[in-house]
C-alpha atoms as a PDB file:
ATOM      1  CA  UNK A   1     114.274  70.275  64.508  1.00  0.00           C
ATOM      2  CA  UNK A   2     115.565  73.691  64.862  1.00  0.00           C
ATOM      3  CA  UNK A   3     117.015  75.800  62.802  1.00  0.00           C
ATOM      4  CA  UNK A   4     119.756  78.337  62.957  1.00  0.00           C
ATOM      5  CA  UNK A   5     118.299  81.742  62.590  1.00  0.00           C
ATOM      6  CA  UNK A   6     121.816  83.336  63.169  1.00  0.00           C
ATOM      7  CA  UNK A   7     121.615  86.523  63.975  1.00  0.00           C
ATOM      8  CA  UNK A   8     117.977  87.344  63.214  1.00  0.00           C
ATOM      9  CA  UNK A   9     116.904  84.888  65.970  1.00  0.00           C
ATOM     10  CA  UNK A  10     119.173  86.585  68.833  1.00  0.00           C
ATOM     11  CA  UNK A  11     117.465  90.228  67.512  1.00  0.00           C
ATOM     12  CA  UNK A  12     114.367  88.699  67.604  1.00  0.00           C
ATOM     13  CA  UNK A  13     114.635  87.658  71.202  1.00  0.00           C
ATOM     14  CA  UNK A  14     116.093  90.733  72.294  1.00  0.00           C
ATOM     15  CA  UNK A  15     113.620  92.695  70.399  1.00  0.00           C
ATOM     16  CA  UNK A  16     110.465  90.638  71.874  1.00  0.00           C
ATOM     17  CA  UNK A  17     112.298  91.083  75.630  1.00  0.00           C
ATOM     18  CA  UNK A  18     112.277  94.873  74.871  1.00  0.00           C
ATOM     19  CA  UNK A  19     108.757  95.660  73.766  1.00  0.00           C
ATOM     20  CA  UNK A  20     107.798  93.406  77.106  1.00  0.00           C
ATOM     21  CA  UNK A  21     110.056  95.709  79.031  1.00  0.00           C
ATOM     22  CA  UNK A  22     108.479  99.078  77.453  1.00  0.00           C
ATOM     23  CA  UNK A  23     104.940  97.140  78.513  1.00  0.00           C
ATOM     24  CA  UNK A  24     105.783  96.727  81.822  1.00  0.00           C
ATOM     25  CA  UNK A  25     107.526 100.244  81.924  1.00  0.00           C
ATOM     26  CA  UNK A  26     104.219 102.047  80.138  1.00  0.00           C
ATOM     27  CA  UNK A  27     102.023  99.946  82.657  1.00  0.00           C
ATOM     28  CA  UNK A  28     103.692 101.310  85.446  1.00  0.00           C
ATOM     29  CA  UNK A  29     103.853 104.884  84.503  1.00  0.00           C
ATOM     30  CA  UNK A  30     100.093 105.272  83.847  1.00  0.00           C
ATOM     31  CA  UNK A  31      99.393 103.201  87.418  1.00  0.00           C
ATOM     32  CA  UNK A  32     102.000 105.338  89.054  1.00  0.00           C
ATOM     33  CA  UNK A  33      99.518 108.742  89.239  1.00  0.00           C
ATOM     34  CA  UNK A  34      97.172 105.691  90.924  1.00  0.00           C
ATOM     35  CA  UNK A  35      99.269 104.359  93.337  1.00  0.00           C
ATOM     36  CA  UNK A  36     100.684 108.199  94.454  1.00  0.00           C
ATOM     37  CA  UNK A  37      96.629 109.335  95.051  1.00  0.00           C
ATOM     38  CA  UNK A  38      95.720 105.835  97.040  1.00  0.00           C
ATOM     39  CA  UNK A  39      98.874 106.666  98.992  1.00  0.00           C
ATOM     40  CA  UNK A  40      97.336 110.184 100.291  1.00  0.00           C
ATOM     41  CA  UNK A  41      94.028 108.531 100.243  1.00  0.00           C
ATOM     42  CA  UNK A  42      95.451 106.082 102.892  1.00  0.00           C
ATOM     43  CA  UNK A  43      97.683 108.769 104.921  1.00  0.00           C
ATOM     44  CA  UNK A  44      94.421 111.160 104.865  1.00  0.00           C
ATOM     45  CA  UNK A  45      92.227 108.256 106.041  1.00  0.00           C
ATOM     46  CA  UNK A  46      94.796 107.331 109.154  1.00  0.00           C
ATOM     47  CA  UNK A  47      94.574 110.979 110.285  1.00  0.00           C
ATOM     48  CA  UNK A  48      91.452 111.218 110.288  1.00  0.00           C
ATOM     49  CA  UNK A  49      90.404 108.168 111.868  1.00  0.00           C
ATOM     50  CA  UNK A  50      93.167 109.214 114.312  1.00  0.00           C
ATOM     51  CA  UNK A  51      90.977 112.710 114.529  1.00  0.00           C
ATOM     52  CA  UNK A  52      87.568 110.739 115.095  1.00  0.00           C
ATOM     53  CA  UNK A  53      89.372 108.846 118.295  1.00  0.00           C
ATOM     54  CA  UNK A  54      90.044 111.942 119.714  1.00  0.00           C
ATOM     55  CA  UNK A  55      86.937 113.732 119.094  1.00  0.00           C
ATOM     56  CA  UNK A  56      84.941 110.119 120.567  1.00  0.00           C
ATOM     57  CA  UNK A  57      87.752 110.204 123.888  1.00  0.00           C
ATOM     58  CA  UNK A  58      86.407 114.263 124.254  1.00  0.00           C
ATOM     59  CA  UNK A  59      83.447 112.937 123.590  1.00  0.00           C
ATOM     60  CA  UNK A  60      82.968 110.506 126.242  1.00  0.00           C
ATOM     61  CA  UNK A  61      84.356 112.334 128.813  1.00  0.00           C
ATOM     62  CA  UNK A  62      81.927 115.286 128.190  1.00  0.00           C
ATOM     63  CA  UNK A  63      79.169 112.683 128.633  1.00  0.00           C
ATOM     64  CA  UNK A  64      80.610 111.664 131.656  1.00  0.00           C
ATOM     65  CA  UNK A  65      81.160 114.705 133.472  1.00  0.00           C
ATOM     66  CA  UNK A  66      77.577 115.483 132.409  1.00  0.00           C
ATOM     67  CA  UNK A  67      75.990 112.481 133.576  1.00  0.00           C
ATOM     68  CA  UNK A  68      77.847 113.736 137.048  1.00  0.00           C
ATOM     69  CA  UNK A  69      76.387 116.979 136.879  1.00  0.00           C
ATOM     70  CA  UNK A  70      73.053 115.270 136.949  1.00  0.00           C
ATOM     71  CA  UNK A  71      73.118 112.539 139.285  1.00  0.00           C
ATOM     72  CA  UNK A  72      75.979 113.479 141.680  1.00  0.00           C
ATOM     73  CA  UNK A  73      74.846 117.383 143.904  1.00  0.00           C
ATOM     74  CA  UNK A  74      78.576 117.498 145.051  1.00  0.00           C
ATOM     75  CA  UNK A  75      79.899 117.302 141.457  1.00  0.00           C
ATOM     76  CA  UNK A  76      77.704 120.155 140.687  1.00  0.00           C
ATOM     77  CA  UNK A  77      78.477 121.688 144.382  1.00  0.00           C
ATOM     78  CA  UNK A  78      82.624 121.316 143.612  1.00  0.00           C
ATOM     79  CA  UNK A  79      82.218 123.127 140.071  1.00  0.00           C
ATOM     80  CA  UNK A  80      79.944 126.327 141.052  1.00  0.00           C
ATOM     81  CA  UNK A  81      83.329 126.188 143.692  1.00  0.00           C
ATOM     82  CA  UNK A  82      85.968 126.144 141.678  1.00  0.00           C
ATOM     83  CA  UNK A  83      84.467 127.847 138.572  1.00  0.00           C
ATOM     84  CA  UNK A  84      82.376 130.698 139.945  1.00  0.00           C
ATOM     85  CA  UNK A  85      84.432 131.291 143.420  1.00  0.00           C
ATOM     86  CA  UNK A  86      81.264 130.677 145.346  1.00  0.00           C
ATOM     87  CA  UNK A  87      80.817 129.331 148.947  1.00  0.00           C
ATOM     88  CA  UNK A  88      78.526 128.312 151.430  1.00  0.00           C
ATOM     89  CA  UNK A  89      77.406 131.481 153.709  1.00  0.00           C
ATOM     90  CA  UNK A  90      79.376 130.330 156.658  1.00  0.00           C
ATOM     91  CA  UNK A  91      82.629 130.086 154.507  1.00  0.00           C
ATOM     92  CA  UNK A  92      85.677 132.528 154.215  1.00  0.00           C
ATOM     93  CA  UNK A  93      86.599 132.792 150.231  1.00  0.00           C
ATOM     94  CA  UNK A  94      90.203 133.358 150.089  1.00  0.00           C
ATOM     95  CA  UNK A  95      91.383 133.518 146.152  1.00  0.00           C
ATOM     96  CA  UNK A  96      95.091 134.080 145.684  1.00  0.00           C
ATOM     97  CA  UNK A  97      96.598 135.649 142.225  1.00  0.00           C
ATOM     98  CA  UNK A  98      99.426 134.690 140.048  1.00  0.00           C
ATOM     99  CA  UNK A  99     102.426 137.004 140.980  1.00  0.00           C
ATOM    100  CA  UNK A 100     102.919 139.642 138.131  1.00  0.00           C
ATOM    101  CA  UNK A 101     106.572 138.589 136.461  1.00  0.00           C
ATOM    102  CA  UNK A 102     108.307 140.746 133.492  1.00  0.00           C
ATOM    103  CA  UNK A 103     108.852 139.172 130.696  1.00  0.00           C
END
């Protein structure tokens, strides 16, 4: 059996659907300062992980060229060449510049 509240039942409902509204809205406020610091969390966790690929791709090739420097004589022969201008005492050295431009 139910009865007829009138009026008082509609407010009721309306009343009950508005203090679960204000819930859900005072929920999400104090979560919102949450969810804004996870965001930077996450965006500040992708760059750096983005910064340790890098750092492990320079990494690998440093250990690479260095292995070469101690197994291989001409990698060590074709660096002292290009880095130092050296050359084996039969050899003409001829180093050209970078024409001078105004700028």
């Amino acid at each position: 059996m139910k009865v007829d509240l009138g009026i008082w039942g509609k407010l009721t409902r309306v009343v009950i659907f508005l203090l679960l509204i204000s819930g859900l809205l005072v929920v999400a406020v104090w979560y919102l300062p949450l969810i804004r610091q996870n965001e930077r969390y996450r965006k500040e966790l992708l760059r750096l992980e983005e910064e340790l690929r890098k750092e492990q791709d320079t990494s690998k090739q440093l250990r690479a060229s260095i292995e070469a420097l101690r197994r291989d004589p001409k990698a060590v022969e074709r660096l002292v060449r290009e880095r130092l201008g050296y050359g084996r005492p039969d050899e003409i050295i001829v180093r050209f510049e970078e024409p001078v431009t105004n700028r």
